[in-house]
C-alpha atoms as a PDB file:
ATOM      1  CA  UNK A   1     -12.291   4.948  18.583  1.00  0.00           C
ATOM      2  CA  UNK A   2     -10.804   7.083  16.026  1.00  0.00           C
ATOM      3  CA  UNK A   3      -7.870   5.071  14.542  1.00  0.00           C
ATOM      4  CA  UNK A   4      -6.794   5.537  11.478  1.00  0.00           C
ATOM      5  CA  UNK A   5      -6.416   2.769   8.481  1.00  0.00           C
ATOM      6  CA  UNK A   6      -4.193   3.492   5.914  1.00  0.00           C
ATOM      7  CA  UNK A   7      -5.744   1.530   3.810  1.00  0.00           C
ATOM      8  CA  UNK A   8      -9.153   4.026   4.086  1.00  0.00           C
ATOM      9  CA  UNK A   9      -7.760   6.856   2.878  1.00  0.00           C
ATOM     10  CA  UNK A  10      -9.135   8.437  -0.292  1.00  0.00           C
ATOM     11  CA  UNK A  11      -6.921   8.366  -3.757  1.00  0.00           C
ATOM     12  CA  UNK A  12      -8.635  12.377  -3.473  1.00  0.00           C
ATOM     13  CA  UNK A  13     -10.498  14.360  -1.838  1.00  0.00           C
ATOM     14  CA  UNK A  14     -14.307  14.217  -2.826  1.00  0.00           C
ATOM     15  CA  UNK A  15     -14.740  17.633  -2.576  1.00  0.00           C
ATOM     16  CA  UNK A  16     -11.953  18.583  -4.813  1.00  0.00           C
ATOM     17  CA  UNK A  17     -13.485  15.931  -7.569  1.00  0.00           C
ATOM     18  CA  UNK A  18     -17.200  17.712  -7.180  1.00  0.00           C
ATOM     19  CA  UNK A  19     -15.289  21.114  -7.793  1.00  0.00           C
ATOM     20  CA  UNK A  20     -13.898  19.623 -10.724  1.00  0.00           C
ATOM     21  CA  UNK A  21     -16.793  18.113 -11.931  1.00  0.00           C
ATOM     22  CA  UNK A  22     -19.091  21.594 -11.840  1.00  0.00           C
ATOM     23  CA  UNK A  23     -16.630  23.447 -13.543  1.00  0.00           C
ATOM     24  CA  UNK A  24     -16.061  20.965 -16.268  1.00  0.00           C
ATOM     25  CA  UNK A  25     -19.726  21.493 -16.693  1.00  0.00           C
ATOM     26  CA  UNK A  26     -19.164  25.219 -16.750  1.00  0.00           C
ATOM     27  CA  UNK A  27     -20.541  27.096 -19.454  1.00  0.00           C
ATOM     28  CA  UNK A  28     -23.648  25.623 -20.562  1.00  0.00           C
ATOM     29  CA  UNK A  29     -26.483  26.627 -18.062  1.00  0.00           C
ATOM     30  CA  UNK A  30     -26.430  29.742 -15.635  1.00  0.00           C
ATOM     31  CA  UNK A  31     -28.030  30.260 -12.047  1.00  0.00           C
ATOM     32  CA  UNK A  32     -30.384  32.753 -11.611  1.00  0.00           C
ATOM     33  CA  UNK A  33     -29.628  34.761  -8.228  1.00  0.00           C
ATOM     34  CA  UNK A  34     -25.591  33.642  -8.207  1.00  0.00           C
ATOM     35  CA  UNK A  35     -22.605  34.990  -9.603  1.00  0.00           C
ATOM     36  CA  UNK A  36     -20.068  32.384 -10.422  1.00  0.00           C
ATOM     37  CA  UNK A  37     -16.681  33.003  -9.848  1.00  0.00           C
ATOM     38  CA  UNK A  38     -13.986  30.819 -11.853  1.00  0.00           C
ATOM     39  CA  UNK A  39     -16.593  28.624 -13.339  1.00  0.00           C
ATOM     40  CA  UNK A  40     -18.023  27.352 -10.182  1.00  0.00           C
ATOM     41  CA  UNK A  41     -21.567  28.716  -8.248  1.00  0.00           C
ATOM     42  CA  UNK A  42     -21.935  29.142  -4.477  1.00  0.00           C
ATOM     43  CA  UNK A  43     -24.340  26.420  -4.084  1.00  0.00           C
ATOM     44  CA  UNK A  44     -21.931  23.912  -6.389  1.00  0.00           C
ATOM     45  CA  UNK A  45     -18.935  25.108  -3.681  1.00  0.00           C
ATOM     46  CA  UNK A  46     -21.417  24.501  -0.432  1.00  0.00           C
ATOM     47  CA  UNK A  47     -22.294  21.236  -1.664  1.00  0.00           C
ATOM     48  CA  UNK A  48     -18.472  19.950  -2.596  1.00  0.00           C
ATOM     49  CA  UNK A  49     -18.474  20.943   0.963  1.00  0.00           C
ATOM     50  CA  UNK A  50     -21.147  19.229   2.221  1.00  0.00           C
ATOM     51  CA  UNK A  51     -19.962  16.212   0.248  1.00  0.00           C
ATOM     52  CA  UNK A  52     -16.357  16.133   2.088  1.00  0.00           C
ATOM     53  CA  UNK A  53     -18.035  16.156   5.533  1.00  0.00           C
ATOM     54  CA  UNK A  54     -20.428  13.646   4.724  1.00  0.00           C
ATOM     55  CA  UNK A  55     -17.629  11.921   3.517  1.00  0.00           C
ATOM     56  CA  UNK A  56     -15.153  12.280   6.907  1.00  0.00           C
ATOM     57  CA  UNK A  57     -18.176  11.605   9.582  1.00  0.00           C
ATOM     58  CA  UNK A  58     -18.646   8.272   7.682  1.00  0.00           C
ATOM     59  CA  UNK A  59     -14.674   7.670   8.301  1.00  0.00           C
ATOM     60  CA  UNK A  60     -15.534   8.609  11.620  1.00  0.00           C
ATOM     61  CA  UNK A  61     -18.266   6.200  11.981  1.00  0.00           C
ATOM     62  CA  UNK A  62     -16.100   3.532  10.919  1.00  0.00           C
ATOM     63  CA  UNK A  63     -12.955   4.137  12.948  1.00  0.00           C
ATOM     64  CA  UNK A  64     -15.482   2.230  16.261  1.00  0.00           C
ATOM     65  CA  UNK A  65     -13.955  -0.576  17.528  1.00  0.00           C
ATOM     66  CA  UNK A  66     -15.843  -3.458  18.229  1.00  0.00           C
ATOM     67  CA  UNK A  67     -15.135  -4.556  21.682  1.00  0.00           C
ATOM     68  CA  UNK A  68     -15.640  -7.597  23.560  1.00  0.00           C
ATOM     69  CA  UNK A  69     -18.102  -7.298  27.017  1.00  0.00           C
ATOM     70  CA  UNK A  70     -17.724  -7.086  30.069  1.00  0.00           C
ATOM     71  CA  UNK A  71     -15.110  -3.918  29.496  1.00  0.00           C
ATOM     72  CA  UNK A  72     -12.429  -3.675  32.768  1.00  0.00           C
ATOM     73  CA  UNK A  73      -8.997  -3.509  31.303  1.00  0.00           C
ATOM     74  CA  UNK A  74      -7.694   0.122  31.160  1.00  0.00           C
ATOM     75  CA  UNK A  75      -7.015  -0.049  27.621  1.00  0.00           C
ATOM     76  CA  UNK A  76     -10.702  -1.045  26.815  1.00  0.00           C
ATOM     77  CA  UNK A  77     -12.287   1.333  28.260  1.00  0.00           C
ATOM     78  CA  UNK A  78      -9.794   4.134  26.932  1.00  0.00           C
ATOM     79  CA  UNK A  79     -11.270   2.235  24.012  1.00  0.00           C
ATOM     80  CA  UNK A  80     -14.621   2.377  24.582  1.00  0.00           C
ATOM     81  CA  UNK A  81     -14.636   6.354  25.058  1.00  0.00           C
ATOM     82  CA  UNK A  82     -12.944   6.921  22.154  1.00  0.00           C
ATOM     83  CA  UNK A  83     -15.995   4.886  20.644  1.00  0.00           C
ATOM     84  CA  UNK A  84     -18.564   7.440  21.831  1.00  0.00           C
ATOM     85  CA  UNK A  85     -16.300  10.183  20.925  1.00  0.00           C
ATOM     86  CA  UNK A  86     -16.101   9.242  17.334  1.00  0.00           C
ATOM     87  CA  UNK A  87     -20.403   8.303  17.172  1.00  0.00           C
ATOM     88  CA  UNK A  88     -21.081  11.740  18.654  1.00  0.00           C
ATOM     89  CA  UNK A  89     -18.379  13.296  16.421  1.00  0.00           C
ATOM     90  CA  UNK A  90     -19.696  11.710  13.457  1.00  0.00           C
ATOM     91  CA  UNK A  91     -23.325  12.264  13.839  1.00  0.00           C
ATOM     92  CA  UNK A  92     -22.760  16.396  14.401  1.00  0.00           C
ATOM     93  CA  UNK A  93     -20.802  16.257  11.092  1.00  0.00           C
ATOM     94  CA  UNK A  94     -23.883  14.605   9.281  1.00  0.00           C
ATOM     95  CA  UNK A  95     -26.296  17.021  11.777  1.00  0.00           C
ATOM     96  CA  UNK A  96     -24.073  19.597   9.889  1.00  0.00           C
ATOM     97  CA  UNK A  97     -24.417  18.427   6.728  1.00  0.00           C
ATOM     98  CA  UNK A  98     -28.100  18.244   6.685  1.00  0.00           C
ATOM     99  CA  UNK A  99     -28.483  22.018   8.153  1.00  0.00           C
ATOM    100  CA  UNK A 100     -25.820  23.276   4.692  1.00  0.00           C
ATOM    101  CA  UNK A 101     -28.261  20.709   2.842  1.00  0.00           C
ATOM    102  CA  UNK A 102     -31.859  22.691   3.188  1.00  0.00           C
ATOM    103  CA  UNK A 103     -29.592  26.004   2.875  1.00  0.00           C
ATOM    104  CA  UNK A 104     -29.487  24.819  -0.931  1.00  0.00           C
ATOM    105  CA  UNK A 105     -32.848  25.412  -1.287  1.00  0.00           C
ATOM    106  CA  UNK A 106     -33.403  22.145  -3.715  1.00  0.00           C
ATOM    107  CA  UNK A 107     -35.607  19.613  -3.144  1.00  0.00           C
ATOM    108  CA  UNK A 108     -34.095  17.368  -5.542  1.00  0.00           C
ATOM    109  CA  UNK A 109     -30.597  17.916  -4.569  1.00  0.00           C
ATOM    110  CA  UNK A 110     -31.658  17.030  -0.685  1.00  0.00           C
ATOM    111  CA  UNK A 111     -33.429  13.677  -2.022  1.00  0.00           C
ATOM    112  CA  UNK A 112     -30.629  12.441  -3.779  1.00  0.00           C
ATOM    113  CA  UNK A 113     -27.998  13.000  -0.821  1.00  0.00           C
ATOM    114  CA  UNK A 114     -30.165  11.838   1.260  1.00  0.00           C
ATOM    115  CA  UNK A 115     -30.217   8.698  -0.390  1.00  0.00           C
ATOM    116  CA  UNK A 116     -26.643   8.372  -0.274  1.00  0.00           C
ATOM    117  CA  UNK A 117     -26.199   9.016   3.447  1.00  0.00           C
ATOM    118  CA  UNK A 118     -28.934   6.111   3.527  1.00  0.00           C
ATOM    119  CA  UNK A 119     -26.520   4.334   1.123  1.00  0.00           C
ATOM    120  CA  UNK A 120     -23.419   4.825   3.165  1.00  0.00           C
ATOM    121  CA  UNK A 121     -25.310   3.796   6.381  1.00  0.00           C
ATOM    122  CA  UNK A 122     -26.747   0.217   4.300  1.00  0.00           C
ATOM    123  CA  UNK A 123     -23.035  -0.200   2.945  1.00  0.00           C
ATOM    124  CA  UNK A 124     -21.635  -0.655   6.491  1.00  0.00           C
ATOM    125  CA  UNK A 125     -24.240  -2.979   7.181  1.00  0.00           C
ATOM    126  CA  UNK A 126     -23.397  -5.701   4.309  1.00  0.00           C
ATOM    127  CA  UNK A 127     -19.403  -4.590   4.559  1.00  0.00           C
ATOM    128  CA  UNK A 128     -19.437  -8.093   6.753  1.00  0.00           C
ATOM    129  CA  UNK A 129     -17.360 -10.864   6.955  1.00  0.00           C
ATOM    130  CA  UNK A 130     -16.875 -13.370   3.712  1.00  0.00           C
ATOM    131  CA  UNK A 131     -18.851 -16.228   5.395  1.00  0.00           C
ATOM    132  CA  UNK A 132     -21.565 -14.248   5.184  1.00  0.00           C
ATOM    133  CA  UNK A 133     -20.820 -14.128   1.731  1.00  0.00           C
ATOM    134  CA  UNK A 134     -21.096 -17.302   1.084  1.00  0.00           C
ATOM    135  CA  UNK A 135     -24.028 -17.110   2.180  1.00  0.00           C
ATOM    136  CA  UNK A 136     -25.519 -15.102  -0.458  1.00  0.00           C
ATOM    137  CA  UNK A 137     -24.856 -18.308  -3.119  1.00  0.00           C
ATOM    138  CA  UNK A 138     -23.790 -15.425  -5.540  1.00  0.00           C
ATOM    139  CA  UNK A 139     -22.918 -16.486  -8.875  1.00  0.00           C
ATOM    140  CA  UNK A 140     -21.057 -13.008  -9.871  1.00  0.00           C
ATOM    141  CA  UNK A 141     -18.785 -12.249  -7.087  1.00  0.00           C
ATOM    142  CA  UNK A 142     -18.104  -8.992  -9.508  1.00  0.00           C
ATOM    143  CA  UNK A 143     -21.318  -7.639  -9.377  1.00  0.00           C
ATOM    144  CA  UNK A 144     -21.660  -8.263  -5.820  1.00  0.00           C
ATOM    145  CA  UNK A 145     -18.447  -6.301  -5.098  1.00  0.00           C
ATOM    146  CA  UNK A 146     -19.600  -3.376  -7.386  1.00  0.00           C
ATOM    147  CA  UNK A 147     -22.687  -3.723  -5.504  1.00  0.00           C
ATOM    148  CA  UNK A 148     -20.528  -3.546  -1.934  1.00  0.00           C
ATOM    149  CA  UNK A 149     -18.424  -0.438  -3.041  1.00  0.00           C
ATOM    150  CA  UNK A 150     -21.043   1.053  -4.214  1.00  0.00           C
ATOM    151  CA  UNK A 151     -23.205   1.864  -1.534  1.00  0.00           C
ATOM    152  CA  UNK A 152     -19.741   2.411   0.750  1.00  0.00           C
ATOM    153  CA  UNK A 153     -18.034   4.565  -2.135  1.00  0.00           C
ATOM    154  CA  UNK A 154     -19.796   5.275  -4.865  1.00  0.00           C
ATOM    155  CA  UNK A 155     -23.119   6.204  -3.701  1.00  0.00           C
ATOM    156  CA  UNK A 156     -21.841   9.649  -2.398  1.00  0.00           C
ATOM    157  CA  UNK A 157     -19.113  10.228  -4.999  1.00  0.00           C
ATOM    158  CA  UNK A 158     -21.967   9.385  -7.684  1.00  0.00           C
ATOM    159  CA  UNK A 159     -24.885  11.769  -6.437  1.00  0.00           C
ATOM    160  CA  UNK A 160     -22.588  14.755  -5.637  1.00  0.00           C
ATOM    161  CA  UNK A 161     -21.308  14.433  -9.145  1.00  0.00           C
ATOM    162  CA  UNK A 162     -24.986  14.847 -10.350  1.00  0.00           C
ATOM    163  CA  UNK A 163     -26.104  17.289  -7.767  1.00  0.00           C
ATOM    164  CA  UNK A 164     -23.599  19.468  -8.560  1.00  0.00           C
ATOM    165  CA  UNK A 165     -24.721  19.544 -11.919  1.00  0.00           C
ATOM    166  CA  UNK A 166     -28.626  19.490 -10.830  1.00  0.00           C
ATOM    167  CA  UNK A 167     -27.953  22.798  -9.077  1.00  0.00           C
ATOM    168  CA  UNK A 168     -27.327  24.693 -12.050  1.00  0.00           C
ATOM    169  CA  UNK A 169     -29.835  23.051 -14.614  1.00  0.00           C
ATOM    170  CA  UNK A 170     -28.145  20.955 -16.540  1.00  0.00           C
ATOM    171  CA  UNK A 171     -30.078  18.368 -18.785  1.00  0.00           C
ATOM    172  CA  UNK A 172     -30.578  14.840 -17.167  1.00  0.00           C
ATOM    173  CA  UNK A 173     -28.621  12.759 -19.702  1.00  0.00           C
ATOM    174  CA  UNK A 174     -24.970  15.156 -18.516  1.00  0.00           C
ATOM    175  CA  UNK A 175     -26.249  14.580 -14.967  1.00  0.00           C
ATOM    176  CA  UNK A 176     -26.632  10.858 -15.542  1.00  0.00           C
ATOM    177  CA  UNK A 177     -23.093  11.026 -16.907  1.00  0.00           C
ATOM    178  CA  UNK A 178     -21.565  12.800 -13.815  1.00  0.00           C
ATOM    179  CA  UNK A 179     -23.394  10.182 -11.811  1.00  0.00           C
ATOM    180  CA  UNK A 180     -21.777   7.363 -13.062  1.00  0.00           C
ATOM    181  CA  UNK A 181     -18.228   8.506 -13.634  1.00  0.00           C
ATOM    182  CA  UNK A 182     -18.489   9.355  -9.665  1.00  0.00           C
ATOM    183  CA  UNK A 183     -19.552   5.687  -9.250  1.00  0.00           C
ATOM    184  CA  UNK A 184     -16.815   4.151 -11.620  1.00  0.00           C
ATOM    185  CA  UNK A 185     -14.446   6.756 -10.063  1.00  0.00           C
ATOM    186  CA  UNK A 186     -14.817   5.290  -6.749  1.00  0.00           C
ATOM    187  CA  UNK A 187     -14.512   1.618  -8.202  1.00  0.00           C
ATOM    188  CA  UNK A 188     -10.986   2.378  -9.339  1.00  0.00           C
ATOM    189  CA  UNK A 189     -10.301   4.145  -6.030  1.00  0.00           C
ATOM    190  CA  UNK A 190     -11.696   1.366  -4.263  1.00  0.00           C
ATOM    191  CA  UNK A 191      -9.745  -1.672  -5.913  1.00  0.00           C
ATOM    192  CA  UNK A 192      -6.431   0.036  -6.035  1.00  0.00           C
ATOM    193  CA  UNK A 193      -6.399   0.256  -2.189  1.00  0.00           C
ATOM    194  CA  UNK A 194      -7.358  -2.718  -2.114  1.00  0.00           C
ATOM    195  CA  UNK A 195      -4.602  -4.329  -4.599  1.00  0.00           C
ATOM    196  CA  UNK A 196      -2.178  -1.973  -2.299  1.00  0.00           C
ATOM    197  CA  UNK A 197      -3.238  -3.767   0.861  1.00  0.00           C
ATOM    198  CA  UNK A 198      -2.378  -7.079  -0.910  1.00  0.00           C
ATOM    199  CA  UNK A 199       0.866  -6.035  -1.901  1.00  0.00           C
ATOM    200  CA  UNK A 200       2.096  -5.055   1.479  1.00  0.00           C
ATOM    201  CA  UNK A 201       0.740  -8.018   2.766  1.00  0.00           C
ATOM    202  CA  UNK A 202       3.242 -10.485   1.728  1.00  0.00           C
ATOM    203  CA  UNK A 203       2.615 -13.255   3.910  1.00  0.00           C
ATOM    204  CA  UNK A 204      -1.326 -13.615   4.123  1.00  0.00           C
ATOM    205  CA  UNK A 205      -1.532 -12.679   7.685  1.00  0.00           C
ATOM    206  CA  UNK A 206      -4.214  -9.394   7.339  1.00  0.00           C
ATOM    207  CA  UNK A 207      -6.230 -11.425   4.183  1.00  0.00           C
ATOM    208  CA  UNK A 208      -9.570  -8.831   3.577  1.00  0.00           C
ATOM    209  CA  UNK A 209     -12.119 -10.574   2.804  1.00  0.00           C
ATOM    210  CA  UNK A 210     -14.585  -8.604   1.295  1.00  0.00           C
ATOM    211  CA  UNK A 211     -12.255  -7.169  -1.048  1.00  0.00           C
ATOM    212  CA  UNK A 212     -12.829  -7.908  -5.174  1.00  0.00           C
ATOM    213  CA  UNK A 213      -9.573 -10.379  -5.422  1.00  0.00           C
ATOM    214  CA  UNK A 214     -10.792 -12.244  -2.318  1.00  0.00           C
ATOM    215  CA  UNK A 215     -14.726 -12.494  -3.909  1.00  0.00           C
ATOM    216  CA  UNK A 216     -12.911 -13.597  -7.036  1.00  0.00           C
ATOM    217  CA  UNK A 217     -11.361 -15.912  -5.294  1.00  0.00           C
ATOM    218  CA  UNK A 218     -14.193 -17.725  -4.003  1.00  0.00           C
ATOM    219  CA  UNK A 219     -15.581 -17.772  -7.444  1.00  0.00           C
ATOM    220  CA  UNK A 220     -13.142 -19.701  -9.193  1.00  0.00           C
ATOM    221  CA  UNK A 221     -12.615 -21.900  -6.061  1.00  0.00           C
ATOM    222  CA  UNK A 222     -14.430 -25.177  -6.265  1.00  0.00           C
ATOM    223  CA  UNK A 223     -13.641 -25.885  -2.216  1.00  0.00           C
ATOM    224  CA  UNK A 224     -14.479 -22.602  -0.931  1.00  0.00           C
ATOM    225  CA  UNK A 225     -14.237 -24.293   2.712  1.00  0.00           C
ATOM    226  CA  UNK A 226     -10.498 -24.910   2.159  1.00  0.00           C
ATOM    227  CA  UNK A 227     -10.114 -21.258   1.655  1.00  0.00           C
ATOM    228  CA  UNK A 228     -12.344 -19.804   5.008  1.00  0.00           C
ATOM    229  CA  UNK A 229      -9.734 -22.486   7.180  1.00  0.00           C
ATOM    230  CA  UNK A 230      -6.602 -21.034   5.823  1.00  0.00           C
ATOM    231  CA  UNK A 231      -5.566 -17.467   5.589  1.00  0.00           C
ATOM    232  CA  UNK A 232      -2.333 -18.418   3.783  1.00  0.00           C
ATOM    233  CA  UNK A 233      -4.457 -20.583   1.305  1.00  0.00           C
ATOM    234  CA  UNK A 234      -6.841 -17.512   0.723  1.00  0.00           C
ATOM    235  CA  UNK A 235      -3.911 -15.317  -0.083  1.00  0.00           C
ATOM    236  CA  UNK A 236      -2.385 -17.180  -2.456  1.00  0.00           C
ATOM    237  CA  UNK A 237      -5.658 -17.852  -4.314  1.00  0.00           C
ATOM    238  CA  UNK A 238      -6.407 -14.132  -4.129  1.00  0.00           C
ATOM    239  CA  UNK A 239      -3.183 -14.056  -6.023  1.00  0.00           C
ATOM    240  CA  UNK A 240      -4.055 -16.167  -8.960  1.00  0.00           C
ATOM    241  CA  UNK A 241      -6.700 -13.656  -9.579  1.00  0.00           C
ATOM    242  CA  UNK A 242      -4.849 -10.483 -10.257  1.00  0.00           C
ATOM    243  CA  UNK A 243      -4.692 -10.987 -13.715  1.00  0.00           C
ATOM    244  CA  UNK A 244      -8.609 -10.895 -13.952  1.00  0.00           C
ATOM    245  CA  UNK A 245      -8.784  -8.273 -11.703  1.00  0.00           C
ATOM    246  CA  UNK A 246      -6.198  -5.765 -14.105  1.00  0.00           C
ATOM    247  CA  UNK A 247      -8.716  -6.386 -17.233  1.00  0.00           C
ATOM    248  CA  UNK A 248     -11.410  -5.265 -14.903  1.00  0.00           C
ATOM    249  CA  UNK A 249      -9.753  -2.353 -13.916  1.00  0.00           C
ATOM    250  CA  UNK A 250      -8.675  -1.782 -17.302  1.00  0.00           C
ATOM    251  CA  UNK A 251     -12.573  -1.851 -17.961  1.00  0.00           C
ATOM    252  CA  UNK A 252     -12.965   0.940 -15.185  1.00  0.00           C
ATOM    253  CA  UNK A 253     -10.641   3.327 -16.981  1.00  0.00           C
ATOM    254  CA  UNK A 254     -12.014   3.331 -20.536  1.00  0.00           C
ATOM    255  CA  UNK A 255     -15.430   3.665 -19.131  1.00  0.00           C
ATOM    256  CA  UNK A 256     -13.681   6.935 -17.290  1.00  0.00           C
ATOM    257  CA  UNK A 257     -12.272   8.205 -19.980  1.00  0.00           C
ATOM    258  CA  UNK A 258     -15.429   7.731 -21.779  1.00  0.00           C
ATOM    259  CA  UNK A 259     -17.634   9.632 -19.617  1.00  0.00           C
ATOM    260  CA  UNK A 260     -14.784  12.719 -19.617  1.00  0.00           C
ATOM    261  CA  UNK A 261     -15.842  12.709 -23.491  1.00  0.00           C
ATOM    262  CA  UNK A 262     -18.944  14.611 -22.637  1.00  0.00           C
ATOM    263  CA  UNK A 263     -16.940  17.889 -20.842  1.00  0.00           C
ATOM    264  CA  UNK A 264     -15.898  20.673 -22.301  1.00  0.00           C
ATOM    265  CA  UNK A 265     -12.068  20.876 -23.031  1.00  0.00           C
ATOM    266  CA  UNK A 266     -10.007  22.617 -19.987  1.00  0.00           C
ATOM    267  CA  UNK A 267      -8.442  22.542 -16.663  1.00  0.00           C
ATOM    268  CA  UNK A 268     -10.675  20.757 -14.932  1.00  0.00           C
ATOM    269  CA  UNK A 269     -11.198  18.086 -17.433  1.00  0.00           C
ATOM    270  CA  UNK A 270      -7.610  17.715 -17.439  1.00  0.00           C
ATOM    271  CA  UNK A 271      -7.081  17.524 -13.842  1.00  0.00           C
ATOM    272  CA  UNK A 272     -10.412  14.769 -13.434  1.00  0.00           C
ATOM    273  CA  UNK A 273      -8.322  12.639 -16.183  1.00  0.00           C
ATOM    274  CA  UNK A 274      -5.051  13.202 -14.457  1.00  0.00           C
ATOM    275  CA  UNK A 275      -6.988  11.649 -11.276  1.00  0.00           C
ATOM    276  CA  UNK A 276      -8.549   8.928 -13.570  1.00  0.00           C
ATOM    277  CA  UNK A 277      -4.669   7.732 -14.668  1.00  0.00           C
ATOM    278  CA  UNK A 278      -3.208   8.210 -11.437  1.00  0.00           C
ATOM    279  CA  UNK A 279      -4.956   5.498  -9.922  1.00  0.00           C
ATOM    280  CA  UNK A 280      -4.332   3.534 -13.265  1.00  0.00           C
ATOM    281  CA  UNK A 281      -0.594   3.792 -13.171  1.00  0.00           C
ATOM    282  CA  UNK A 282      -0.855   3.294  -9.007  1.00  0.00           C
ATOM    283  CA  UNK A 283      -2.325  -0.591 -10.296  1.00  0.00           C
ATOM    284  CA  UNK A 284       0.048  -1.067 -12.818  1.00  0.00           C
ATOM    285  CA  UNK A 285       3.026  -0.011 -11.171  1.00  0.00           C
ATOM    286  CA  UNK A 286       2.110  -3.247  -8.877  1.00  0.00           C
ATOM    287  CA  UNK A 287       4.677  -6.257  -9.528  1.00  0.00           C
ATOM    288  CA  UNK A 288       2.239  -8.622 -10.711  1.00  0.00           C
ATOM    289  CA  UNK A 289       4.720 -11.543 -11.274  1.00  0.00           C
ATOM    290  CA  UNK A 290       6.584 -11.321  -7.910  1.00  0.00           C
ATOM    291  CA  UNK A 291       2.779 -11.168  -6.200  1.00  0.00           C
ATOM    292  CA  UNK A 292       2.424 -14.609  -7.831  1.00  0.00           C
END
């Protein structure tokens, strides 16, 4: 039902990084019909909104437990309510989302989060197991994690980055820019849980295999077969690649920082960069060498 995963929980709140993003923006175009207050429009407050619920009825969604049938133990079917609870919970927070959607009044700005409740939904769907991974006969493990977090992170993060900036007329090339420091955003968020999980994890016992270290992994393993009948042998190839994984990360950052370029100098710039490092010091306060 609803149970909670530590390693789940957001680096921040989306709704806080959409706030920062439209007033970063601030300045440049005006709404007709609104009055902003602080930098920031109705609408671009509603949506940030909008976006954080979205965001908690998919963490909803995802809390189900997948249980084995027929269900008679006690436990199970304490289980198996908490199930429903957390379906019917989700979908009124998405029903609500939808309704404070068409409230915007923009067609645009519906399309595009529609697509990324679509995206969230199709994320779920391919967040499966690694042997279905292999699969795939992938030949960039990378992309295909990018890919992954993507449509499970980034999609939303990405298009309420650019909708907030849609709402008040900005020209396509800023939005464009908002929409992919959401996505790269959510990268970084992404694969420091991840390296997080593998840190607390000392002895291989709770290996995820769908995260980048474990795709990277298979990549540079000739016998990926040994790896899929050892959980101890996964982890410590997942280990050999944390190296690799840093310089992508590092990759992630400068591509942050990049996109922050764009934004007018202030308190909300700050504070999105001060978000941007945060996660960067979080992966390189990790103890590389002992992980080894």
């Amino acid at each position: 039902g609803l149970v909670n995963n530590k390693y789940n929980e957001s680096k921040a709140k989306y709704s806080l990084i959409v706030l920062l993003m439209a007033k970063a923006a601030a300045g440049k175009n005006q709404m007709k019909g609104e009055r902003e207050v602080d930098g920031i429009y109705p609408s671009q407050r509603s949506l940030a909104e909008i976006t954080e619920i979205i965001h908690m009825a998919q963490m909803i969604h995802t809390g189900v437990v997948n249980l084995a049938e027929p269900i008679t133990s006690e436990d199970d079917k304490e289980l198996q309510l908490g199930n429903k609870m957390a379906v019917l919970i989700g979908d009124f927070l998405l029903a609500k989302a939808s309704t404070g959607l068409a409230k915007l009044d923009n067609t645009q700005v519906v399309q595009l989060m529609s697509e990324a409740i679509s995206e969230l939904m199709e994320g779920e769907f391919l967040h499966s197991t690694v042997h279905d991974v292999i699969k795939v006969e992938c030949k960039d493990y990378v992309n295909l994690w990018k890919q992954r977090t993507f449509l499970r992170k980034g999609s939303l993060l990405s298009k309420s980055c650019q909708s907030v900036l849609k709402l008040v007329n900005h020209d396509q090339e800023l939005q464009m820019i908002a929409n992919n420091f959401g996505r790269y955003l959510a990268y970084t968020q992404q694969l420091s849980l991840e390296l997080k999980a593998l840190q607390l994890d000392d002895t291989g016992s709770q290996v995820n295999n769908t995260s980048l270290t474990a795709f990277l992994a298979l990549q540079n393993c000739k016998d990926t077969s040994a790896l899929l009948t050892s959980n101890t042998e996964f982890y410590k190839h997942q280990k050999e690649t944390l190296d690799e994984v840093k310089d992508i990360y590092e990759t992630f950052k400068w591509k942050l920082l990049d996109y922050l370029k764009h934004f007018q100098d202030g308190d909300a710039k700050s504070a999105l960069e001060k978000i941007v490092m945060t996660n960067v010091n979080e992966v390189e306060m990790f103890d590389l060498q002992a992980m080894k």
